[in-house]
C-alpha atoms as a PDB file:
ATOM      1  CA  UNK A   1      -2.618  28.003 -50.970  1.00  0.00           C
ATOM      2  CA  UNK A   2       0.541  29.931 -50.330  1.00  0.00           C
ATOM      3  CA  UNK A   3       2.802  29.972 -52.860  1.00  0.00           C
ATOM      4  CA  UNK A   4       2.880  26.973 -54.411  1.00  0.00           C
ATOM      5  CA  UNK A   5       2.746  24.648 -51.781  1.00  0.00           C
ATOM      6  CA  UNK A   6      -0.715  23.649 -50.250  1.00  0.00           C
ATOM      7  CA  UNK A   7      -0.970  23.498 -46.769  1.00  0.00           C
ATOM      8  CA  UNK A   8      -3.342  20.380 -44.750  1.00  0.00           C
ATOM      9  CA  UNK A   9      -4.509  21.106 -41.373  1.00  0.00           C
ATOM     10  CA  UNK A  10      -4.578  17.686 -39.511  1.00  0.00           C
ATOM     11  CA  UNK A  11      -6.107  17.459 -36.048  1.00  0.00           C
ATOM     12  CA  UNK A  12      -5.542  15.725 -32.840  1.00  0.00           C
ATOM     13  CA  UNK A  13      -9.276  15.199 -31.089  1.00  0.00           C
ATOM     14  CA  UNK A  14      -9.334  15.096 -27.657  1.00  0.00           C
ATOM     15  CA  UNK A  15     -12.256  14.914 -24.804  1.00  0.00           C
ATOM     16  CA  UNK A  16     -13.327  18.639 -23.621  1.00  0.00           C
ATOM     17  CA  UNK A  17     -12.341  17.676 -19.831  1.00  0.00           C
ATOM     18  CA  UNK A  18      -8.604  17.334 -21.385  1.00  0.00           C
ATOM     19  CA  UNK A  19      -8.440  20.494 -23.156  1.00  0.00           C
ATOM     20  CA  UNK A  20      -6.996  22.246 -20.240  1.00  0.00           C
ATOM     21  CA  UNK A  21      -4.186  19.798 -20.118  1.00  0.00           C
ATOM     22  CA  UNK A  22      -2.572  20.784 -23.197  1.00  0.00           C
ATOM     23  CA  UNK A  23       0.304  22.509 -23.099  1.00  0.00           C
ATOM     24  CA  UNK A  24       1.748  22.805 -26.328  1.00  0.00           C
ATOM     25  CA  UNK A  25       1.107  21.689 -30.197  1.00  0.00           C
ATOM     26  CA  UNK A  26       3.177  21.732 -32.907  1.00  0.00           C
ATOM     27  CA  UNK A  27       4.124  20.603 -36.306  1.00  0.00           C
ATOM     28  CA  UNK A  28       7.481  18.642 -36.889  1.00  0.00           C
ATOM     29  CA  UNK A  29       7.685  19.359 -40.939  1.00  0.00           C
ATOM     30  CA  UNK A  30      11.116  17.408 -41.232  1.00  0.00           C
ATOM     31  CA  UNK A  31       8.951  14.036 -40.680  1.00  0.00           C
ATOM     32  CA  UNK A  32       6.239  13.701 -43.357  1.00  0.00           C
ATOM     33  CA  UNK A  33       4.262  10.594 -42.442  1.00  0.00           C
ATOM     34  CA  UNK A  34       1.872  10.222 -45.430  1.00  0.00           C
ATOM     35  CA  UNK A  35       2.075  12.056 -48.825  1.00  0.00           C
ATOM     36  CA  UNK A  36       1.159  16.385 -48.162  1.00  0.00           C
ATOM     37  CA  UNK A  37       0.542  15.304 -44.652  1.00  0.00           C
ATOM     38  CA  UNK A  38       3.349  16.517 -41.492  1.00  0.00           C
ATOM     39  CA  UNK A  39       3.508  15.149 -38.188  1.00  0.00           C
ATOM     40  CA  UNK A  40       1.740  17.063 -35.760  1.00  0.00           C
ATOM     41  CA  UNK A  41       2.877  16.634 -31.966  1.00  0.00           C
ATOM     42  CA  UNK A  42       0.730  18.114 -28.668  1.00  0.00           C
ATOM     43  CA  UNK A  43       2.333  17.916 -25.973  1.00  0.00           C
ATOM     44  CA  UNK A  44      -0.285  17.213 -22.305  1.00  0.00           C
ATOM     45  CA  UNK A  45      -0.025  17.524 -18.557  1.00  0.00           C
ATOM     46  CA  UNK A  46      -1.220  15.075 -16.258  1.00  0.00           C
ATOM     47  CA  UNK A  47      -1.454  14.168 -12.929  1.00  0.00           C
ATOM     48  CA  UNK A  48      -0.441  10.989 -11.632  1.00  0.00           C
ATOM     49  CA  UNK A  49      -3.188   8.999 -10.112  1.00  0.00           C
ATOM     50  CA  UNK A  50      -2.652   7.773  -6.665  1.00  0.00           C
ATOM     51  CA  UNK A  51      -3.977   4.144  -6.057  1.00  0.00           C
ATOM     52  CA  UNK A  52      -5.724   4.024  -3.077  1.00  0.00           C
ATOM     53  CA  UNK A  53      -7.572   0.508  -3.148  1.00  0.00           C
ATOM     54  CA  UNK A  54      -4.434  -2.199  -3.749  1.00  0.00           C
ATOM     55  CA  UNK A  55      -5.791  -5.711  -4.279  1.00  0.00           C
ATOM     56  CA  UNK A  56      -5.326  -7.998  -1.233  1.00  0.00           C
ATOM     57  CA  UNK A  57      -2.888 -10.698  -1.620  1.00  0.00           C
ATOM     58  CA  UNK A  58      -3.563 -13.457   0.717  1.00  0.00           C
ATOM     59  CA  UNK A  59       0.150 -14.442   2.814  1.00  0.00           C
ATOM     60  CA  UNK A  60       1.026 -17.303   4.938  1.00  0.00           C
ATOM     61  CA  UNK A  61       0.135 -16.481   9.022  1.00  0.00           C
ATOM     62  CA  UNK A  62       3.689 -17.396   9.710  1.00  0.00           C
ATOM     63  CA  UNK A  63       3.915 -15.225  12.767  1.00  0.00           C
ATOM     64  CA  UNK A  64       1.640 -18.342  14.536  1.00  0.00           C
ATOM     65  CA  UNK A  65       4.826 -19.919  14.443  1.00  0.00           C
ATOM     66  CA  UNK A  66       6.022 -17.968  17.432  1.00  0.00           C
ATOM     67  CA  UNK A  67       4.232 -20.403  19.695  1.00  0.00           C
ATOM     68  CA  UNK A  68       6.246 -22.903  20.954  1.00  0.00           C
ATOM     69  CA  UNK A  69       3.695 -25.721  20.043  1.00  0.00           C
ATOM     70  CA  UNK A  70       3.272 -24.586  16.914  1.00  0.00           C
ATOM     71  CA  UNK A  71       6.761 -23.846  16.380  1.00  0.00           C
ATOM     72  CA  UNK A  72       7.484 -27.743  17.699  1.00  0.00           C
ATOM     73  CA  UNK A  73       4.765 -29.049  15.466  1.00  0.00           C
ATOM     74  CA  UNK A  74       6.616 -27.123  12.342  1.00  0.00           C
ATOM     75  CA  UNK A  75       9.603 -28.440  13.076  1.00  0.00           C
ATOM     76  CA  UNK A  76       8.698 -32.000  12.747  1.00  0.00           C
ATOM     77  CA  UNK A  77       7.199 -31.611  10.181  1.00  0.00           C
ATOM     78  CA  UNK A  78       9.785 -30.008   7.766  1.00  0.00           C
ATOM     79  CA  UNK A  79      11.908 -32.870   8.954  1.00  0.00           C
ATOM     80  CA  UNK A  80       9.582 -35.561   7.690  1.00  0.00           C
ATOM     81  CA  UNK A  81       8.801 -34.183   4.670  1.00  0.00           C
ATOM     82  CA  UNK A  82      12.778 -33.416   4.089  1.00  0.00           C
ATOM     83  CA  UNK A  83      13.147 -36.901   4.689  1.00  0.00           C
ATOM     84  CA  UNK A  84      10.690 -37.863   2.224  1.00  0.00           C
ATOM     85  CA  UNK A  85      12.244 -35.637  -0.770  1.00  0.00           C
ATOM     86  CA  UNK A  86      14.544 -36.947  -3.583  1.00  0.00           C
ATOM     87  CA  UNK A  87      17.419 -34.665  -2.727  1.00  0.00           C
ATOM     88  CA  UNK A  88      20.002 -36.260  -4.954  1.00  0.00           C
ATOM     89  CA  UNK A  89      21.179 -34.909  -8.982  1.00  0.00           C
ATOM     90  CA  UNK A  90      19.780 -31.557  -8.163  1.00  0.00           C
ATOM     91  CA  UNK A  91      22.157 -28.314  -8.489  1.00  0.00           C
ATOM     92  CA  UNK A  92      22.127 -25.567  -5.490  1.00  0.00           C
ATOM     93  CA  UNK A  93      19.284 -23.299  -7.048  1.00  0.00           C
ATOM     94  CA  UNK A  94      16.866 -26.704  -7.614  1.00  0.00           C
ATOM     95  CA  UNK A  95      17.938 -27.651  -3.944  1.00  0.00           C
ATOM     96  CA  UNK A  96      17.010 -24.147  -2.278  1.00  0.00           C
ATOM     97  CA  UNK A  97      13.773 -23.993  -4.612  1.00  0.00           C
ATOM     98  CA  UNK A  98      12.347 -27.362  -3.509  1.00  0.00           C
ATOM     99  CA  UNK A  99      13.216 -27.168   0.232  1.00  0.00           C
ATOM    100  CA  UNK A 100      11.490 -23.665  -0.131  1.00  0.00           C
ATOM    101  CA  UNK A 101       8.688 -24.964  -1.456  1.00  0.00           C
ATOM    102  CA  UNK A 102       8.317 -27.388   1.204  1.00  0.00           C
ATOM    103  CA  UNK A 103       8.570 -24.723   4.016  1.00  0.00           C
ATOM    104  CA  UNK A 104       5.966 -22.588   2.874  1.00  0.00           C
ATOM    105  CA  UNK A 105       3.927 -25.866   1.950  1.00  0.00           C
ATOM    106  CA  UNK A 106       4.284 -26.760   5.083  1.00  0.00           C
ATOM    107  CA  UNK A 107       3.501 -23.150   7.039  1.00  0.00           C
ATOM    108  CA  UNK A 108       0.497 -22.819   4.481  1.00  0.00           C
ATOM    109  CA  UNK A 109      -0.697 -26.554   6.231  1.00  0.00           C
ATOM    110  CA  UNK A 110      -0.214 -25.432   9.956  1.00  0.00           C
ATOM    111  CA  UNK A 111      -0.432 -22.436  10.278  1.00  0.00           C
ATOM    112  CA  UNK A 112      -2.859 -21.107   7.149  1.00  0.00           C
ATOM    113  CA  UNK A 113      -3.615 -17.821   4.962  1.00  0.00           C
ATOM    114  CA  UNK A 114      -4.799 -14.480   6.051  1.00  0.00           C
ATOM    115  CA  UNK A 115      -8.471 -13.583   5.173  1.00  0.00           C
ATOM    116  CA  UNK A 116      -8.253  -9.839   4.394  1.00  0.00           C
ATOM    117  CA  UNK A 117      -6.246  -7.217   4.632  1.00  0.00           C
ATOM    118  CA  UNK A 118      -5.154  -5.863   8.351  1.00  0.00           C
ATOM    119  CA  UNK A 119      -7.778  -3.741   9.697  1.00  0.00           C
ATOM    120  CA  UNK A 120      -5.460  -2.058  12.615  1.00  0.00           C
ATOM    121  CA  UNK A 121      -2.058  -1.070  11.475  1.00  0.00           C
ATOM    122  CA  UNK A 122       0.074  -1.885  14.820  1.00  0.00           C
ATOM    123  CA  UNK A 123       2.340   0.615  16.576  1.00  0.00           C
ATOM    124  CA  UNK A 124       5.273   0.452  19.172  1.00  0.00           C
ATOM    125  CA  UNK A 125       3.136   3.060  20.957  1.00  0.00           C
ATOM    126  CA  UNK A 126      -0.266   2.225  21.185  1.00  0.00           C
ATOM    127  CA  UNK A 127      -1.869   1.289  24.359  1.00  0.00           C
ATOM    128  CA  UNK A 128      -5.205   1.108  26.227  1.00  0.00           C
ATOM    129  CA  UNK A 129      -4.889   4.959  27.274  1.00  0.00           C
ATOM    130  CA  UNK A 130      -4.694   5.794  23.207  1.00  0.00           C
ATOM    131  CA  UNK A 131      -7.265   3.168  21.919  1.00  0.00           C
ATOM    132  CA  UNK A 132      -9.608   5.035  24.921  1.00  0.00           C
ATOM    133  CA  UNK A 133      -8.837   8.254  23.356  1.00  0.00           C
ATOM    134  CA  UNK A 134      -9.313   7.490  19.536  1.00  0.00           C
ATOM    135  CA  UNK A 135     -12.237   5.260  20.204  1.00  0.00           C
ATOM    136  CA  UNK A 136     -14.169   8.528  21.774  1.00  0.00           C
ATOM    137  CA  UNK A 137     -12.734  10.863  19.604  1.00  0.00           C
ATOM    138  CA  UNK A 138     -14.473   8.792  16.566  1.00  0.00           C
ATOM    139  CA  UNK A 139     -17.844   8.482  18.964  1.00  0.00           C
ATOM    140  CA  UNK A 140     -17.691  12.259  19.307  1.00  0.00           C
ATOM    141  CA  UNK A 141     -17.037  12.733  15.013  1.00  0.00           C
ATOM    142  CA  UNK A 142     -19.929  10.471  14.181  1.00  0.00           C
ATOM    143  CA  UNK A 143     -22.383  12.200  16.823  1.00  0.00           C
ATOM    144  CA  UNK A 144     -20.977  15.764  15.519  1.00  0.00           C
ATOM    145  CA  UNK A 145     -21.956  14.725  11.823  1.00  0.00           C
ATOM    146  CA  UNK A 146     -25.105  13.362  12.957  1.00  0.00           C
ATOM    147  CA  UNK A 147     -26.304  16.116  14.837  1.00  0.00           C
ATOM    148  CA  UNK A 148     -24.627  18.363  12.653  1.00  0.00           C
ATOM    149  CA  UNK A 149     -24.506  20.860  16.039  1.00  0.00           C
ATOM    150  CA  UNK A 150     -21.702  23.522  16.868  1.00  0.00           C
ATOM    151  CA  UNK A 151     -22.170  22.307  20.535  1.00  0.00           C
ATOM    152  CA  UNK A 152     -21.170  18.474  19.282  1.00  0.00           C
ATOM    153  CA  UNK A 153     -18.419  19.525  17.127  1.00  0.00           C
ATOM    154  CA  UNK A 154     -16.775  21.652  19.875  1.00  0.00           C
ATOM    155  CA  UNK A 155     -16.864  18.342  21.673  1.00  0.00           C
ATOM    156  CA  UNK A 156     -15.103  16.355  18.934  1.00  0.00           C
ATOM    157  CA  UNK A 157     -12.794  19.430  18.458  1.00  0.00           C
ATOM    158  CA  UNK A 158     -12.159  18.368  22.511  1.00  0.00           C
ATOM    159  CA  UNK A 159     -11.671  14.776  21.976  1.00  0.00           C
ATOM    160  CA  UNK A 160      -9.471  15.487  19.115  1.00  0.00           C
ATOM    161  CA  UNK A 161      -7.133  18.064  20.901  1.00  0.00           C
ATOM    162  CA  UNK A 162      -7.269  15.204  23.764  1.00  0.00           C
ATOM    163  CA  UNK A 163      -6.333  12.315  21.563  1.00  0.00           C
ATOM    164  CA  UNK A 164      -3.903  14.120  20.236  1.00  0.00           C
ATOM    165  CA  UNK A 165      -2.184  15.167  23.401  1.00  0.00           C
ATOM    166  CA  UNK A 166      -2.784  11.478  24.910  1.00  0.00           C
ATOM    167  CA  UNK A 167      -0.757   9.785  21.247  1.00  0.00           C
ATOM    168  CA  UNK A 168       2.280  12.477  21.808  1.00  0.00           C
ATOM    169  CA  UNK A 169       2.501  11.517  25.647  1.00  0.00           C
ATOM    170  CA  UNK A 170       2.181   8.029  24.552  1.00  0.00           C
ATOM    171  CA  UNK A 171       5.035   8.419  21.563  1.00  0.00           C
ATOM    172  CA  UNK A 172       7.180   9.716  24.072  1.00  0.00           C
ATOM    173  CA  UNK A 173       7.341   7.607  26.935  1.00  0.00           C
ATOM    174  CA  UNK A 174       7.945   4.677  24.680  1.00  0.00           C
ATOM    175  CA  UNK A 175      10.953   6.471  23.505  1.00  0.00           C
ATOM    176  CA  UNK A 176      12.329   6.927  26.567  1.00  0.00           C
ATOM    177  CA  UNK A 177      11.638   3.473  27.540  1.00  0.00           C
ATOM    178  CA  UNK A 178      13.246   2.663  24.153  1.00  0.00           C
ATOM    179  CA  UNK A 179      16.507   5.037  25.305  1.00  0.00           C
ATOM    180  CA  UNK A 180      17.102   3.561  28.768  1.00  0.00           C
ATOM    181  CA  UNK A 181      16.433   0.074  27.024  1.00  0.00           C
ATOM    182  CA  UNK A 182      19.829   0.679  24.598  1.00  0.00           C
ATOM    183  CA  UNK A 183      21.332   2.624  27.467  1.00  0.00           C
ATOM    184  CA  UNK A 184      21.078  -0.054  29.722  1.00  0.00           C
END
């Protein structure tokens, strides 16, 4: 007791993994939130998780509409269906939502959904040299953690410098093919 006023220690549990996370606590005594009880504030640090698994959404393959067949095929298609649609009494917004629909109806139809997420993430400089490089570069990792050997991983250290020099060569001819392309 001091004084005359009683004091009441409230708590705030937390896990003992998160006990290095807190920062600061303190007691606001302007705010009473029940009868002889303050509110008590802790402040915490934490890091913000990085999602590294995002959940596959399935899309439409429209880029099988490059093919001129396919393309053709498309094309006919939409038009039928078009024809087929009660256009009239609609406002703009209904209009562009229902011929919308229809197009991806119709590329869904033809040309159909992706499976699973893309395994290869495509670049304006990959070629045949680079794939060579990479692909024996991984050989020489797995056979390095395998053997667990200094003589193997001095081999992928090899590969590695290799694949590296073989990507930058690769990066910048296609730059200077890009150049000449907007010079010309």
């Amino acid at each position: 007791m001091a004084g005359l006023k009683k004091s009441t220690v409230d708590y705030i549990v937390i896990q003992q993994e998160d006990k290095a996370k807190v920062r600061n606590v303190k007691v606001i005594s302007s705010e009473e939130c029940v009868p002889k009880h303050k509110l008590l504030v802790m402040d915490m640090w934490f890091k913000a998780s990085k999602s590294w698994h995002r959940k596959f959404k399935p899309r439409v393959s429209v880029w099988k509409l490059k093919e001129e067949k396919t393309c053709e095929e498309f094309r006919c298609m939409v038009r039928d269906k078009a024809e087929e649609a009660k256009w009239k009494g609609l406002c703009v917004n209904d209009h562009w939502q229902q011929m919308k629909a229809l197009m991806m109806e119709t590329a869904q139809d033809l040309c159909g959904m992706t499976k699973g997420p893309c395994r290869h993430k495509e670049t304006w400089w990959w070629n045949e040299e680079v794939a060579g490089a990479v692909r024996e570069k991984k050989i020489k990792y797995g056979k390095w953690k395998k053997e667990n050997m200094e003589e193997a991983r001095t081999e992928y250290k090899k590969s590695r410098q290799n694949a590296e020099r073989v990507i930058s060569s690769a990066k910048e001819k296609k730059q200077k093919e890009c150049a000449n392309d907007l010079n010309d």
